[in-house]
PDB file of N, CA and C in Angstrom:
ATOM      1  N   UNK A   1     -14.135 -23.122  17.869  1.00  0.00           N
ATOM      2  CA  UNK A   1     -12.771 -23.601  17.935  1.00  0.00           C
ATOM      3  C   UNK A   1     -11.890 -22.588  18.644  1.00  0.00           C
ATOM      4  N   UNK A   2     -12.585 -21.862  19.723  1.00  0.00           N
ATOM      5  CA  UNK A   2     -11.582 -21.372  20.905  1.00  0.00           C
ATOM      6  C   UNK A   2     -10.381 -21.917  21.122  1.00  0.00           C
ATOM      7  N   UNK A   3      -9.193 -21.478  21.499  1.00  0.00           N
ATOM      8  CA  UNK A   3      -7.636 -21.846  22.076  1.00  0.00           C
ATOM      9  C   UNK A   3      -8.019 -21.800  23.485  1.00  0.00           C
ATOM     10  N   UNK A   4      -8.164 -22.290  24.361  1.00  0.00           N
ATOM     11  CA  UNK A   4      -8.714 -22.674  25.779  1.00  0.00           C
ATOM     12  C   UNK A   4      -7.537 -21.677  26.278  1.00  0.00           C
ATOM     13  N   UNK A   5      -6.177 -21.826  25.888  1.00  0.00           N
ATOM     14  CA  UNK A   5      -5.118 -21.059  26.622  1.00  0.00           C
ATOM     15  C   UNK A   5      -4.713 -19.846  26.272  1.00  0.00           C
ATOM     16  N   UNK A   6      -4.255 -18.928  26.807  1.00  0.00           N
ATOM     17  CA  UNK A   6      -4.040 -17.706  26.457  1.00  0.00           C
ATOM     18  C   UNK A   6      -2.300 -17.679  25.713  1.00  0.00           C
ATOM     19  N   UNK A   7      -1.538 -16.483  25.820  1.00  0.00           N
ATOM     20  CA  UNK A   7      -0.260 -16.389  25.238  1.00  0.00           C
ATOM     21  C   UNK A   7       0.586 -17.361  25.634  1.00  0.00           C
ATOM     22  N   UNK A   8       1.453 -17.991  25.102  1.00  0.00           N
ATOM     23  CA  UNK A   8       2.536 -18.818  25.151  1.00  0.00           C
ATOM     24  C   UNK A   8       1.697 -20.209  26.442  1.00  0.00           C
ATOM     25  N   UNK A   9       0.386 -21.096  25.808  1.00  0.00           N
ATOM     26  CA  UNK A   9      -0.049 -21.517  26.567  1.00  0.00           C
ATOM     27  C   UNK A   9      -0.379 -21.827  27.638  1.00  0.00           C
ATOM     28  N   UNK A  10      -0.047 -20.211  28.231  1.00  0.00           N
ATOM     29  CA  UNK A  10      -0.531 -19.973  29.683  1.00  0.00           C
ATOM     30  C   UNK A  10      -1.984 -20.004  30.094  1.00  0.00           C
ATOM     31  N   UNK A  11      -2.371 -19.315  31.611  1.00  0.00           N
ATOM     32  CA  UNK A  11      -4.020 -19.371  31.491  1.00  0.00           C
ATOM     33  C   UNK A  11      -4.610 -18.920  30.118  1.00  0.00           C
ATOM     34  N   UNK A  12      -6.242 -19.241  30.379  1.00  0.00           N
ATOM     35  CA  UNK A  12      -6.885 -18.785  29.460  1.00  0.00           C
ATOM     36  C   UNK A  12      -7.221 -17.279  29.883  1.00  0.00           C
ATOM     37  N   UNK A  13      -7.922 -16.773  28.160  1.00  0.00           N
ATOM     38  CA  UNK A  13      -7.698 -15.430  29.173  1.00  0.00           C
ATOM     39  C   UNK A  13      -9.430 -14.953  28.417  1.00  0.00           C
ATOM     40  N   UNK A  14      -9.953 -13.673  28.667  1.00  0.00           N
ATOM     41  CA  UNK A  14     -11.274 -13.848  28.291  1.00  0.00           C
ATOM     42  C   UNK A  14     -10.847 -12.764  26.619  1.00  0.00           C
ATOM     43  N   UNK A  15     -12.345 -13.544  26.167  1.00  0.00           N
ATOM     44  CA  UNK A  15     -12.203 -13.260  24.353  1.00  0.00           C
ATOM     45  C   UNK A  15     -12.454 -11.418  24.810  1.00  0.00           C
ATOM     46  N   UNK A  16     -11.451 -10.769  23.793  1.00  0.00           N
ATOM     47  CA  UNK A  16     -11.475  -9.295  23.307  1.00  0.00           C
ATOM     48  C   UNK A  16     -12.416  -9.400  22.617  1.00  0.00           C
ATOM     49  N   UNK A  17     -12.614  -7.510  22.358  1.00  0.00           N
ATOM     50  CA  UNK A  17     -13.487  -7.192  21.456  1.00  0.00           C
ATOM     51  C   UNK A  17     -12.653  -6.239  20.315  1.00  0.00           C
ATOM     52  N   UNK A  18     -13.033  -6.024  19.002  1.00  0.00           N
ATOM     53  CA  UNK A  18     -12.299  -5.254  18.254  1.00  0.00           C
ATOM     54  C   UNK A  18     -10.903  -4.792  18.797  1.00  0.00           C
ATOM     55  N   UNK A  19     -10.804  -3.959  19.727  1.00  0.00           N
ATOM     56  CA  UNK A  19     -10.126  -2.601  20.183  1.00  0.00           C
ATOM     57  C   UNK A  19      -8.893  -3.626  20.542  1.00  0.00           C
ATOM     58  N   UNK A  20      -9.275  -4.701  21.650  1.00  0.00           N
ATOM     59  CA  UNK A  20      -8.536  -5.803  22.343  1.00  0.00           C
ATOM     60  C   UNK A  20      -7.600  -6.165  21.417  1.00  0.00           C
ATOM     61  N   UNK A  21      -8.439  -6.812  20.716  1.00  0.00           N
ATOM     62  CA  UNK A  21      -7.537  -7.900  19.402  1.00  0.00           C
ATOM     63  C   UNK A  21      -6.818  -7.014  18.484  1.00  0.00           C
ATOM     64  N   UNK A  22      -6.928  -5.487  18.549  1.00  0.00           N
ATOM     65  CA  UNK A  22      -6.531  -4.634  17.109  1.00  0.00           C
ATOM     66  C   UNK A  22      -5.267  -4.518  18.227  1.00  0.00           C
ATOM     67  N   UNK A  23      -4.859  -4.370  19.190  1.00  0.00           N
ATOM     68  CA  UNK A  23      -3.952  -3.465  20.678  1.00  0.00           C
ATOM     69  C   UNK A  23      -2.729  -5.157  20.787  1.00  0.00           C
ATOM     70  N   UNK A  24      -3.760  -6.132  20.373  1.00  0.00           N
ATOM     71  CA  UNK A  24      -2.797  -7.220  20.612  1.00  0.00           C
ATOM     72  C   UNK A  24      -1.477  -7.636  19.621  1.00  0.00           C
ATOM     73  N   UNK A  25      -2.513  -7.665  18.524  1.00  0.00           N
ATOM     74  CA  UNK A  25      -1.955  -7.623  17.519  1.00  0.00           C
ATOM     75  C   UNK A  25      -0.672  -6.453  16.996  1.00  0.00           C
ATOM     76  N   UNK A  26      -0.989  -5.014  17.532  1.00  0.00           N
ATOM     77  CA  UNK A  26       0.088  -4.325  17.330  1.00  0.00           C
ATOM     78  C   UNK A  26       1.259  -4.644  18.210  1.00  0.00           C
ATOM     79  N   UNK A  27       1.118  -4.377  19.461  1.00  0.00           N
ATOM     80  CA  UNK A  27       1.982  -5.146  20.261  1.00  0.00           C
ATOM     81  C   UNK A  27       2.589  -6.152  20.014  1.00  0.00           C
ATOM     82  N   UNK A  28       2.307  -7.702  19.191  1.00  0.00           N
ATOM     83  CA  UNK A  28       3.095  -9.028  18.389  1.00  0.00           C
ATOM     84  C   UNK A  28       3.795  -8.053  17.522  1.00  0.00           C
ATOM     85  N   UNK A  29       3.241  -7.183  16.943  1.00  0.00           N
ATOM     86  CA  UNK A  29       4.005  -6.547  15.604  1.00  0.00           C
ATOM     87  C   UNK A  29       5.101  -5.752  16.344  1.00  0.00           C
ATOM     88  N   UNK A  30       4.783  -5.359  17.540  1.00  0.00           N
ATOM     89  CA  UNK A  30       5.943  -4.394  17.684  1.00  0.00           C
ATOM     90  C   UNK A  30       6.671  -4.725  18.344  1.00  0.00           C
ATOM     91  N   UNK A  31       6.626  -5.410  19.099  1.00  0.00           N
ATOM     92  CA  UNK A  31       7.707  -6.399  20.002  1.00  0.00           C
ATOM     93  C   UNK A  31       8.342  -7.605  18.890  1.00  0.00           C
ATOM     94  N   UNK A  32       7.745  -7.414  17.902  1.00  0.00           N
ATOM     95  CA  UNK A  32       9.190  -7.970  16.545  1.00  0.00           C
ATOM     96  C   UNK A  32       9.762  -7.194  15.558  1.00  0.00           C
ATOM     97  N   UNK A  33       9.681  -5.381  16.159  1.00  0.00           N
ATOM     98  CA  UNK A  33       9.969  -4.141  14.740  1.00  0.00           C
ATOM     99  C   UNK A  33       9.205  -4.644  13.924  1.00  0.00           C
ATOM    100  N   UNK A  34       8.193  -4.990  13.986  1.00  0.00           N
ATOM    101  CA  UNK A  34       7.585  -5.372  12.450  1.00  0.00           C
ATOM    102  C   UNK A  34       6.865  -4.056  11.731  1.00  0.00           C
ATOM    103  N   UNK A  35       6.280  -3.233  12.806  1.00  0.00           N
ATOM    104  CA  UNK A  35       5.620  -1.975  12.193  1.00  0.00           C
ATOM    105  C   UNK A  35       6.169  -1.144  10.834  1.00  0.00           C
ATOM    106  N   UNK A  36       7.539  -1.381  10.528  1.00  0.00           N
ATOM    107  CA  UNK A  36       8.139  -0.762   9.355  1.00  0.00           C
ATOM    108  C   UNK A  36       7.101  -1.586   8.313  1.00  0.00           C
ATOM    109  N   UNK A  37       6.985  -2.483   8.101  1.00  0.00           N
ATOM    110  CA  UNK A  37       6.364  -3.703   7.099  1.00  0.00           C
ATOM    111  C   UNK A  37       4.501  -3.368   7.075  1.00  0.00           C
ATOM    112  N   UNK A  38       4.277  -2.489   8.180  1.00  0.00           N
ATOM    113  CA  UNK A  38       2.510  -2.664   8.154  1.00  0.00           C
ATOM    114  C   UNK A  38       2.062  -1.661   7.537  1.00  0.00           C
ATOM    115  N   UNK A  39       2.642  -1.392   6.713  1.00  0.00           N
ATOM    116  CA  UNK A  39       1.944  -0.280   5.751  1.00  0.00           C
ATOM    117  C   UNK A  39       0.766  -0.904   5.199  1.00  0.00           C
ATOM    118  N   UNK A  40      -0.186   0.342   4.238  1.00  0.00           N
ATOM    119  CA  UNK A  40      -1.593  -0.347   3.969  1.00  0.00           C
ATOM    120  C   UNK A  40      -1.309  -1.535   2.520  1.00  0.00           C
ATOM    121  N   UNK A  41      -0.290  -0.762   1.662  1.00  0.00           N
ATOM    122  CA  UNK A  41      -0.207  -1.766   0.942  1.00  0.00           C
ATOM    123  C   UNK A  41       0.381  -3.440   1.311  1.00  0.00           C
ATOM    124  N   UNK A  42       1.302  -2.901   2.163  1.00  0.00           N
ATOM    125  CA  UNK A  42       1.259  -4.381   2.581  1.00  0.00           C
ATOM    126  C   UNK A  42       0.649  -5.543   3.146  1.00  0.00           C
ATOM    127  N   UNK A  43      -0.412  -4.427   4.163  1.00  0.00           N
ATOM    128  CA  UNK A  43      -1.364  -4.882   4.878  1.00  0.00           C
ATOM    129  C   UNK A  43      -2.416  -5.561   3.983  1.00  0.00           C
ATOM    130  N   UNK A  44      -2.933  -5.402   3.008  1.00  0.00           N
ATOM    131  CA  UNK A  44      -3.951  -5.205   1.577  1.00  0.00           C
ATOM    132  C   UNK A  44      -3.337  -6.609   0.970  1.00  0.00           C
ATOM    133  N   UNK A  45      -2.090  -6.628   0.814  1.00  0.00           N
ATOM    134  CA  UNK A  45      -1.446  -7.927   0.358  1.00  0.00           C
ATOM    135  C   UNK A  45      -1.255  -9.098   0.664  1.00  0.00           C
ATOM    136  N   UNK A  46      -1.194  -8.850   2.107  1.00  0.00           N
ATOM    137  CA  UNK A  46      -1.022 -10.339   2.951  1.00  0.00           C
ATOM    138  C   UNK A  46      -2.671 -10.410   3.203  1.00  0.00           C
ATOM    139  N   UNK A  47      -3.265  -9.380   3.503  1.00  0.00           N
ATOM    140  CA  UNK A  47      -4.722  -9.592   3.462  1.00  0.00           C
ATOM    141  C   UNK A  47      -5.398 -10.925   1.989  1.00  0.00           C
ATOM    142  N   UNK A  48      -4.937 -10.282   1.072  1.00  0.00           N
ATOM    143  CA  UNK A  48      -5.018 -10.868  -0.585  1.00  0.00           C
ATOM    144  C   UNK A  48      -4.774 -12.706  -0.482  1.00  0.00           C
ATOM    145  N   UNK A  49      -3.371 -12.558   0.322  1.00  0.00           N
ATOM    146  CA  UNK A  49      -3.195 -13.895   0.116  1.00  0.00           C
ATOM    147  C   UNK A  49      -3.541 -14.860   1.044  1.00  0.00           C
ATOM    148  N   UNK A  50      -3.890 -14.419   2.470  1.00  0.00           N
ATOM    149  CA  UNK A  50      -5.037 -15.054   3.309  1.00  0.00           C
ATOM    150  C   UNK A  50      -6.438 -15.900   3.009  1.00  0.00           C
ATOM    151  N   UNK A  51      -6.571 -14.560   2.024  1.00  0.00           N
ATOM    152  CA  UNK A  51      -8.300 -14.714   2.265  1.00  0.00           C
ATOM    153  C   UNK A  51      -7.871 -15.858   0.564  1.00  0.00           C
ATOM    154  N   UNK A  52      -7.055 -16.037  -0.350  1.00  0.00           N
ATOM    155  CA  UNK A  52      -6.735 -16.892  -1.120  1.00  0.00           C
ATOM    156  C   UNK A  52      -6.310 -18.162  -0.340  1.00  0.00           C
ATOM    157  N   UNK A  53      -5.695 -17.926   0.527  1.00  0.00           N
ATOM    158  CA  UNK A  53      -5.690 -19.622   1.330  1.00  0.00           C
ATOM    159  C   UNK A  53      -7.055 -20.105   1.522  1.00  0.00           C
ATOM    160  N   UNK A  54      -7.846 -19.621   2.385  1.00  0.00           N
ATOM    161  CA  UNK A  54      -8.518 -19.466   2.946  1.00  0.00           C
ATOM    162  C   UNK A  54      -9.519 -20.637   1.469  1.00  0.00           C
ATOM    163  N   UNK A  55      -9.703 -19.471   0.311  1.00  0.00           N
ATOM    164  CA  UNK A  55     -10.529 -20.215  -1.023  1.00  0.00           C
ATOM    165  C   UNK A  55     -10.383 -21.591  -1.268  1.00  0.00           C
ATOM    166  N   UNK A  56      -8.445 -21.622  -0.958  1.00  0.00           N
ATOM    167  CA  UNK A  56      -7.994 -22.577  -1.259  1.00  0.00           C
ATOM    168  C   UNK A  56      -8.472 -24.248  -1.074  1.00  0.00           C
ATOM    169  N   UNK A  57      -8.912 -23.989   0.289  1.00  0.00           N
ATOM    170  CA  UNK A  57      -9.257 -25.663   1.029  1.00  0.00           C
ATOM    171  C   UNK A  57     -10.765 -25.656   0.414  1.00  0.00           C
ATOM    172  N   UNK A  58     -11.599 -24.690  -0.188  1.00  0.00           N
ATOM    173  CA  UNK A  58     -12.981 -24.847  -0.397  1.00  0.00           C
ATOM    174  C   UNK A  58     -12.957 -24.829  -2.402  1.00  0.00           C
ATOM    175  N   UNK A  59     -11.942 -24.617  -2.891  1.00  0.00           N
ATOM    176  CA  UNK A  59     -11.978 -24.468  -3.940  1.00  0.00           C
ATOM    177  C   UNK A  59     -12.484 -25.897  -5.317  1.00  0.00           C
ATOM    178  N   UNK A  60     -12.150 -26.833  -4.868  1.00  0.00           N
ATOM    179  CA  UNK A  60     -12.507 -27.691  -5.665  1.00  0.00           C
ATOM    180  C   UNK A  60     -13.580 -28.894  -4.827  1.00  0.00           C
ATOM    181  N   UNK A  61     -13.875 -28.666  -3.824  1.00  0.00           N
ATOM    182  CA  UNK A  61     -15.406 -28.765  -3.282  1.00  0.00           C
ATOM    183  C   UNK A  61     -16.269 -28.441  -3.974  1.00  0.00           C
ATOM    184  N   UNK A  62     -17.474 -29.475  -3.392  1.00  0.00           N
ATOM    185  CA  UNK A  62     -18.800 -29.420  -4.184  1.00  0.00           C
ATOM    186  C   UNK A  62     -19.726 -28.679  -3.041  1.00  0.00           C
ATOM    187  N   UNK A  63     -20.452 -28.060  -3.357  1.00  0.00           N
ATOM    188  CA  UNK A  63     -21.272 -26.946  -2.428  1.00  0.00           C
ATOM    189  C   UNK A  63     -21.764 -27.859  -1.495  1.00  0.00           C
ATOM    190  N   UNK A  64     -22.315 -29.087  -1.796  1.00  0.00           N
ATOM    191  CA  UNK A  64     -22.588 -29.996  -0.379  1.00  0.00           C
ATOM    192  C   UNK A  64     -21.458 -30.312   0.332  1.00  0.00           C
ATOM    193  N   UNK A  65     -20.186 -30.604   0.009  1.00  0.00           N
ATOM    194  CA  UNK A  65     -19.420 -30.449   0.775  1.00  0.00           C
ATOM    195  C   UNK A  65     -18.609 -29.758   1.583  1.00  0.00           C
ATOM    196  N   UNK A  66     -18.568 -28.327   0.833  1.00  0.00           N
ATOM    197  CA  UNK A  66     -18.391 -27.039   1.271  1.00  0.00           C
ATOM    198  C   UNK A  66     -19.105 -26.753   2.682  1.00  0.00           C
ATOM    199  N   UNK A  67     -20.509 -27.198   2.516  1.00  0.00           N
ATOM    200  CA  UNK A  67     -21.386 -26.516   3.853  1.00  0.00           C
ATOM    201  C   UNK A  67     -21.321 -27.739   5.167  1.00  0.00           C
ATOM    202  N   UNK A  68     -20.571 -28.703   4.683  1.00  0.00           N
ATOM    203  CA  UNK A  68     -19.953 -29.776   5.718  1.00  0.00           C
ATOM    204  C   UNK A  68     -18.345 -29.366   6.335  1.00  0.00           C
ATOM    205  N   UNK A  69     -18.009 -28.628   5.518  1.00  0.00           N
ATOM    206  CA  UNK A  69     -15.812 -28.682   5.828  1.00  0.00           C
ATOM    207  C   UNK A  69     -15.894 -28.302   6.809  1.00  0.00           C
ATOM    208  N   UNK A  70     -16.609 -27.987   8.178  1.00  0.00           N
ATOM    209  CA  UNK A  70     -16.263 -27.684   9.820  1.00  0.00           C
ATOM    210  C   UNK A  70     -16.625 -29.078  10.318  1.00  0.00           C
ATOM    211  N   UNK A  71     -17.091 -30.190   9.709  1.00  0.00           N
ATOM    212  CA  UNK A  71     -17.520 -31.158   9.917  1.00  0.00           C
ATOM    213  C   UNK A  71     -16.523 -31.943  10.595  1.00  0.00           C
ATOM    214  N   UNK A  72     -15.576 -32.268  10.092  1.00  0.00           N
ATOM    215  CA  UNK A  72     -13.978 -32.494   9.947  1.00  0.00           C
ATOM    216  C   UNK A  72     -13.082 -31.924  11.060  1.00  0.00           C
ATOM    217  N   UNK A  73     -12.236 -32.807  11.868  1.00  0.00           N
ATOM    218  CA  UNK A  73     -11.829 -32.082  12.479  1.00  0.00           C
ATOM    219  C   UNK A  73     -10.510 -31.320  11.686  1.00  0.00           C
ATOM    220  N   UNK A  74      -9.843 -31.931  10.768  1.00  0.00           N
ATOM    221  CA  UNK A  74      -8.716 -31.404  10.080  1.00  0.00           C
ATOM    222  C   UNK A  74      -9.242 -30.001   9.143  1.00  0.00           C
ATOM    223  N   UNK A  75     -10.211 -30.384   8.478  1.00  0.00           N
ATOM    224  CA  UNK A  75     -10.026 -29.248   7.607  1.00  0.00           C
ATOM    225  C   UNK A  75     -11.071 -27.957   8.781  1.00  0.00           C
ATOM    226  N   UNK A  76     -11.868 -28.206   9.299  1.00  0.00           N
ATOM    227  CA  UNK A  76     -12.300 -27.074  10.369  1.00  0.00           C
ATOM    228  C   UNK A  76     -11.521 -26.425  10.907  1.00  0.00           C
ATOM    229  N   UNK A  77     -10.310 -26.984  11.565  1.00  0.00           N
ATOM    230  CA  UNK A  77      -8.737 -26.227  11.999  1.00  0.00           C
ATOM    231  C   UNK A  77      -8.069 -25.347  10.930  1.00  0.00           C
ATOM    232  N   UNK A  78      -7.812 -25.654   9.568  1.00  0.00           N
ATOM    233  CA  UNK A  78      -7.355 -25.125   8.484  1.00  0.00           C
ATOM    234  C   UNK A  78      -8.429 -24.382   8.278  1.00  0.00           C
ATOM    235  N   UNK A  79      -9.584 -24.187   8.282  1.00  0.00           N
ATOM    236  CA  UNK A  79     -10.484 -22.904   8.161  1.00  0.00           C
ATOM    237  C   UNK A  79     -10.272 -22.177   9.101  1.00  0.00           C
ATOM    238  N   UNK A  80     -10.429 -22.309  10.318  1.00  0.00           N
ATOM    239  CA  UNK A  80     -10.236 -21.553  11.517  1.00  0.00           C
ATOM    240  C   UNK A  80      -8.835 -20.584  11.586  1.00  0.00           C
ATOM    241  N   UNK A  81      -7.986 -21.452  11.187  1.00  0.00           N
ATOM    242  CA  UNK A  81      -7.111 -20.763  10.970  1.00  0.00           C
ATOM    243  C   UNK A  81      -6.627 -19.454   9.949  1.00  0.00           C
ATOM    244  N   UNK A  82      -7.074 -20.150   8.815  1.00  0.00           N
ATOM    245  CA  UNK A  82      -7.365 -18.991   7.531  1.00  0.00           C
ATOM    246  C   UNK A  82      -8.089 -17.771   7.771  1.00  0.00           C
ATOM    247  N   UNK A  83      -9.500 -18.278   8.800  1.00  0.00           N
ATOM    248  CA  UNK A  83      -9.948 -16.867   9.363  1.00  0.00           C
ATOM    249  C   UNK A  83      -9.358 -16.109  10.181  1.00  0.00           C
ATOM    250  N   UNK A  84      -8.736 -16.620  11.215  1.00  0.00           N
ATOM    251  CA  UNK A  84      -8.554 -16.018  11.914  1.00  0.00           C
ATOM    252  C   UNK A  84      -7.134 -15.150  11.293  1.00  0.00           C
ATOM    253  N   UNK A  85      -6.281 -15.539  10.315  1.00  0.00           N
ATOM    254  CA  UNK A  85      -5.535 -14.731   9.404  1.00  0.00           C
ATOM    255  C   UNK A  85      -6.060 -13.595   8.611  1.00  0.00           C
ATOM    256  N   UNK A  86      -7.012 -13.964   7.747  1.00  0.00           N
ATOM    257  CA  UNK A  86      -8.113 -12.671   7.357  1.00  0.00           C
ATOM    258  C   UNK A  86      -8.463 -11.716   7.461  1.00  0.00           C
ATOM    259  N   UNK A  87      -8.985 -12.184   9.590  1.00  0.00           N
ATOM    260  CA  UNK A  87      -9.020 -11.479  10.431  1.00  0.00           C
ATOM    261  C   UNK A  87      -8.086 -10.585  10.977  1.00  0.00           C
ATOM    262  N   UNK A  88      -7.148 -10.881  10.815  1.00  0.00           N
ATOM    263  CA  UNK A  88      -6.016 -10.150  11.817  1.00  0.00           C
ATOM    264  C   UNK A  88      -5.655  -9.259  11.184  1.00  0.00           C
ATOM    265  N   UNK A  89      -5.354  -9.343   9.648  1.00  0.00           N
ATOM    266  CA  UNK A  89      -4.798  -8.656   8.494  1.00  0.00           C
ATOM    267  C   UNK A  89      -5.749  -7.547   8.620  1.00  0.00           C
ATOM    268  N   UNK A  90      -6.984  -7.971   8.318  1.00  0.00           N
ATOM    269  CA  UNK A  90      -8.094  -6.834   7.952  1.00  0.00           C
ATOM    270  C   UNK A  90      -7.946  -5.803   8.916  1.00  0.00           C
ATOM    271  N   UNK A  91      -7.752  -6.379  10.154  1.00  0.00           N
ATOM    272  CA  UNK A  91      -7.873  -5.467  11.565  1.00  0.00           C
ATOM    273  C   UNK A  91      -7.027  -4.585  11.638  1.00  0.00           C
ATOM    274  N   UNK A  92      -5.505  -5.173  11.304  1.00  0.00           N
ATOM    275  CA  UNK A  92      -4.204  -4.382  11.267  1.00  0.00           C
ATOM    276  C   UNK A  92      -4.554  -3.241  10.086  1.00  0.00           C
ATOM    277  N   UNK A  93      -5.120  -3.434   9.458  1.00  0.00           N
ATOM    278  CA  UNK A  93      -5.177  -2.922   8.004  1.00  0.00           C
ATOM    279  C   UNK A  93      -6.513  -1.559   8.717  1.00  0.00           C
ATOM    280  N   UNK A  94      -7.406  -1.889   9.143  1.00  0.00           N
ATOM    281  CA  UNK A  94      -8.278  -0.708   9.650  1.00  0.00           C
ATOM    282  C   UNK A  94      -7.968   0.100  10.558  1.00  0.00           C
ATOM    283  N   UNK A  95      -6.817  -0.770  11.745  1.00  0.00           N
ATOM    284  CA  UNK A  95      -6.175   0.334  12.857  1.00  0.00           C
ATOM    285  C   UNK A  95      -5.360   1.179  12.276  1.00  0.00           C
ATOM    286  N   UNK A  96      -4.210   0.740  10.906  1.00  0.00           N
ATOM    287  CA  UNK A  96      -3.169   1.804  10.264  1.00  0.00           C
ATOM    288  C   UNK A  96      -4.027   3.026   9.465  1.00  0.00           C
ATOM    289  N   UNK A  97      -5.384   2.690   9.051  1.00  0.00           N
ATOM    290  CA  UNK A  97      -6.034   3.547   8.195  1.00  0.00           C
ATOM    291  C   UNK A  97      -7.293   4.300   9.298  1.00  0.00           C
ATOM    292  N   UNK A  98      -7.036   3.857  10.417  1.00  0.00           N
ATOM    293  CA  UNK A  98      -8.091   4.991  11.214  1.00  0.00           C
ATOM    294  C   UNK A  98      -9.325   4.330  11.197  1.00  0.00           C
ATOM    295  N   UNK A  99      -9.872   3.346  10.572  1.00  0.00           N
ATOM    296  CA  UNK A  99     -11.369   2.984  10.092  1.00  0.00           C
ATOM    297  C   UNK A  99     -11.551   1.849  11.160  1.00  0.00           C
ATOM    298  N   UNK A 100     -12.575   2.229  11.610  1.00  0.00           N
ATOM    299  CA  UNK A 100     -13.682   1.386  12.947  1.00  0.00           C
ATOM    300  C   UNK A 100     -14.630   0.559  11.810  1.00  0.00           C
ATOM    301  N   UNK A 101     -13.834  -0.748  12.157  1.00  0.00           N
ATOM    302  CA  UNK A 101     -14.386  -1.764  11.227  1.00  0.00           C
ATOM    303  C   UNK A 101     -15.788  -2.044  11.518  1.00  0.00           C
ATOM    304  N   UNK A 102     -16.120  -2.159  12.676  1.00  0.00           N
ATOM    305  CA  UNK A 102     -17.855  -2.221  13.132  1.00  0.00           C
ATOM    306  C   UNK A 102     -19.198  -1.152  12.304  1.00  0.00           C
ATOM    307  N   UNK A 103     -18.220   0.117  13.121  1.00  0.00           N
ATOM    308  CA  UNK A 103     -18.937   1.160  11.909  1.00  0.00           C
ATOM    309  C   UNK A 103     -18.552   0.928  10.298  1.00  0.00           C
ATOM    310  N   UNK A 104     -18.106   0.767   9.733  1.00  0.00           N
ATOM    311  CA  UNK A 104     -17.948   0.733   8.746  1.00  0.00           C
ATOM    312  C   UNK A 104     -19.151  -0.692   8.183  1.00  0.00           C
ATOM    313  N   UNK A 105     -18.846  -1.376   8.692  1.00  0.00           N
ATOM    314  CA  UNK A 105     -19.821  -2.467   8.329  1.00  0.00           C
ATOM    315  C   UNK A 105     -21.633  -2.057   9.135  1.00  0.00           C
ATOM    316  N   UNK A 106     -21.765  -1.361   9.320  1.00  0.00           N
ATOM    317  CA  UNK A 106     -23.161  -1.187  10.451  1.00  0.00           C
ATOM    318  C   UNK A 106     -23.221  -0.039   8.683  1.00  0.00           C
ATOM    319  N   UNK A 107     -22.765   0.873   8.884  1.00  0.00           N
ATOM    320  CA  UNK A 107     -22.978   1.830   7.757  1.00  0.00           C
ATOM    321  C   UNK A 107     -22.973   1.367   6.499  1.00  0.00           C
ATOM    322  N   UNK A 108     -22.346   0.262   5.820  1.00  0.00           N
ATOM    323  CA  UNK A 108     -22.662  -0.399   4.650  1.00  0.00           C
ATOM    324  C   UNK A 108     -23.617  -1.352   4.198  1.00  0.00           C
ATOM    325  N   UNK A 109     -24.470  -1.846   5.897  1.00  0.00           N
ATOM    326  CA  UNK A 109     -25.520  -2.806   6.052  1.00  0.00           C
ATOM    327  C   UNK A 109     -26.302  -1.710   5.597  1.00  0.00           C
ATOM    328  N   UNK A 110     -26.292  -0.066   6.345  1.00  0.00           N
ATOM    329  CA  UNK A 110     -27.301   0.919   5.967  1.00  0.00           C
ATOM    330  C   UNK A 110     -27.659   0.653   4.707  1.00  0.00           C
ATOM    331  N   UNK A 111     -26.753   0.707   4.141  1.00  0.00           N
ATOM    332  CA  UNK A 111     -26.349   1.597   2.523  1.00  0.00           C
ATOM    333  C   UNK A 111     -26.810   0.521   1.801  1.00  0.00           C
ATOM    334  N   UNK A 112     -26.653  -1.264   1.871  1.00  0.00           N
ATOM    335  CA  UNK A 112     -26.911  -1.875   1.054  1.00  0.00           C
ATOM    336  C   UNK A 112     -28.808  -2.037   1.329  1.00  0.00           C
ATOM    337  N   UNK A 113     -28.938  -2.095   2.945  1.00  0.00           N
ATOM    338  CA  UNK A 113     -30.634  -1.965   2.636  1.00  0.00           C
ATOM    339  C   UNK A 113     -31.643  -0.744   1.716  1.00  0.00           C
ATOM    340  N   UNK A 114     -30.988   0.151   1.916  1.00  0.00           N
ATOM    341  CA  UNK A 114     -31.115   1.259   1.554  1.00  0.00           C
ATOM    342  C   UNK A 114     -31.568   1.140  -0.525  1.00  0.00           C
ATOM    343  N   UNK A 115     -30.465   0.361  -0.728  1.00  0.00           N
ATOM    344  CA  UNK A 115     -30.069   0.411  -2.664  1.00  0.00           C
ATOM    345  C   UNK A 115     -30.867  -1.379  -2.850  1.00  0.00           C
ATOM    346  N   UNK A 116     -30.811  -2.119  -1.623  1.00  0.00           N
ATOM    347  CA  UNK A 116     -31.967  -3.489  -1.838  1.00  0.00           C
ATOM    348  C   UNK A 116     -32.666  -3.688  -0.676  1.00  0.00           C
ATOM    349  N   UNK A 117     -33.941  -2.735  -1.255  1.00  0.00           N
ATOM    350  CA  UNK A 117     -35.144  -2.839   0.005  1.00  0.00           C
ATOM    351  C   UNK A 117     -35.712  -4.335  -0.242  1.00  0.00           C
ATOM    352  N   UNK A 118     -36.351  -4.836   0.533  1.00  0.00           N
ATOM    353  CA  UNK A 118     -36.634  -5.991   0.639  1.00  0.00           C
ATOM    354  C   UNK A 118     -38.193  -6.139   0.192  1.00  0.00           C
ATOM    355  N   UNK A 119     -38.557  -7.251  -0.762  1.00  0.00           N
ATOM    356  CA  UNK A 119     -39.509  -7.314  -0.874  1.00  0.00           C
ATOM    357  C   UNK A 119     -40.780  -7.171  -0.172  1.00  0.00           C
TER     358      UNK A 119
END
């Protein structure tokens, strides 16, 4: 569920990687003073209530229907969207705290094979 168009539905433009999307995102924030507001606790909070939307549309679903909700074009948009909120939060939230979300997750894949070796 790509946006075919780029900012203010101009061309399209090609998908970022981490660094891209963390540089974009500050820039929306700062071209509205918002940076006073991105502290970690706040960041942590709107993070909180994202990823609670997000529960929200899957919450009183039945697990067969759960693994259908992209099925849909309505509620696939309302997921997409929730992630990509999640997303943004989390990101803002790792650029204010210094932490390279890739590494961090490559090093906790370590750590969890590590404590559950595989049969």
């Amino acid at each position: 569920m790509n946006d075919p168009q780029g900012p203010r539905g101009g061309p399209p433009h090609e998908p970022l990687g981490v660094a891209g999307l963390q540089r974009r995102l500050a820039d929306f924030a700062a071209a509205r003073n918002w940076q006073p507001y991105h502290t970690p606790k706040n960041l942590v909070a709107a993070l909180s209530v994202e990823a609670s939307e997000l529960v929200e549309i899957f919450q009183w679903l039945t697990p067969e229907e759960s693994a259908h909700v992209m099925d849909e074009p309505d509620s696939a948009h309302r997921v997409t969207d929730e992630v990509a909120d999640v997303l943004a939060y989390l990101l803002q939230l790792c650029e204010v705290l210094g932490i390279d979300p890739l590494a961090a997750l490559d090093a906790k894949i370590d750590r969890n094979e590590r404590r559950f070796p595989a049969p």
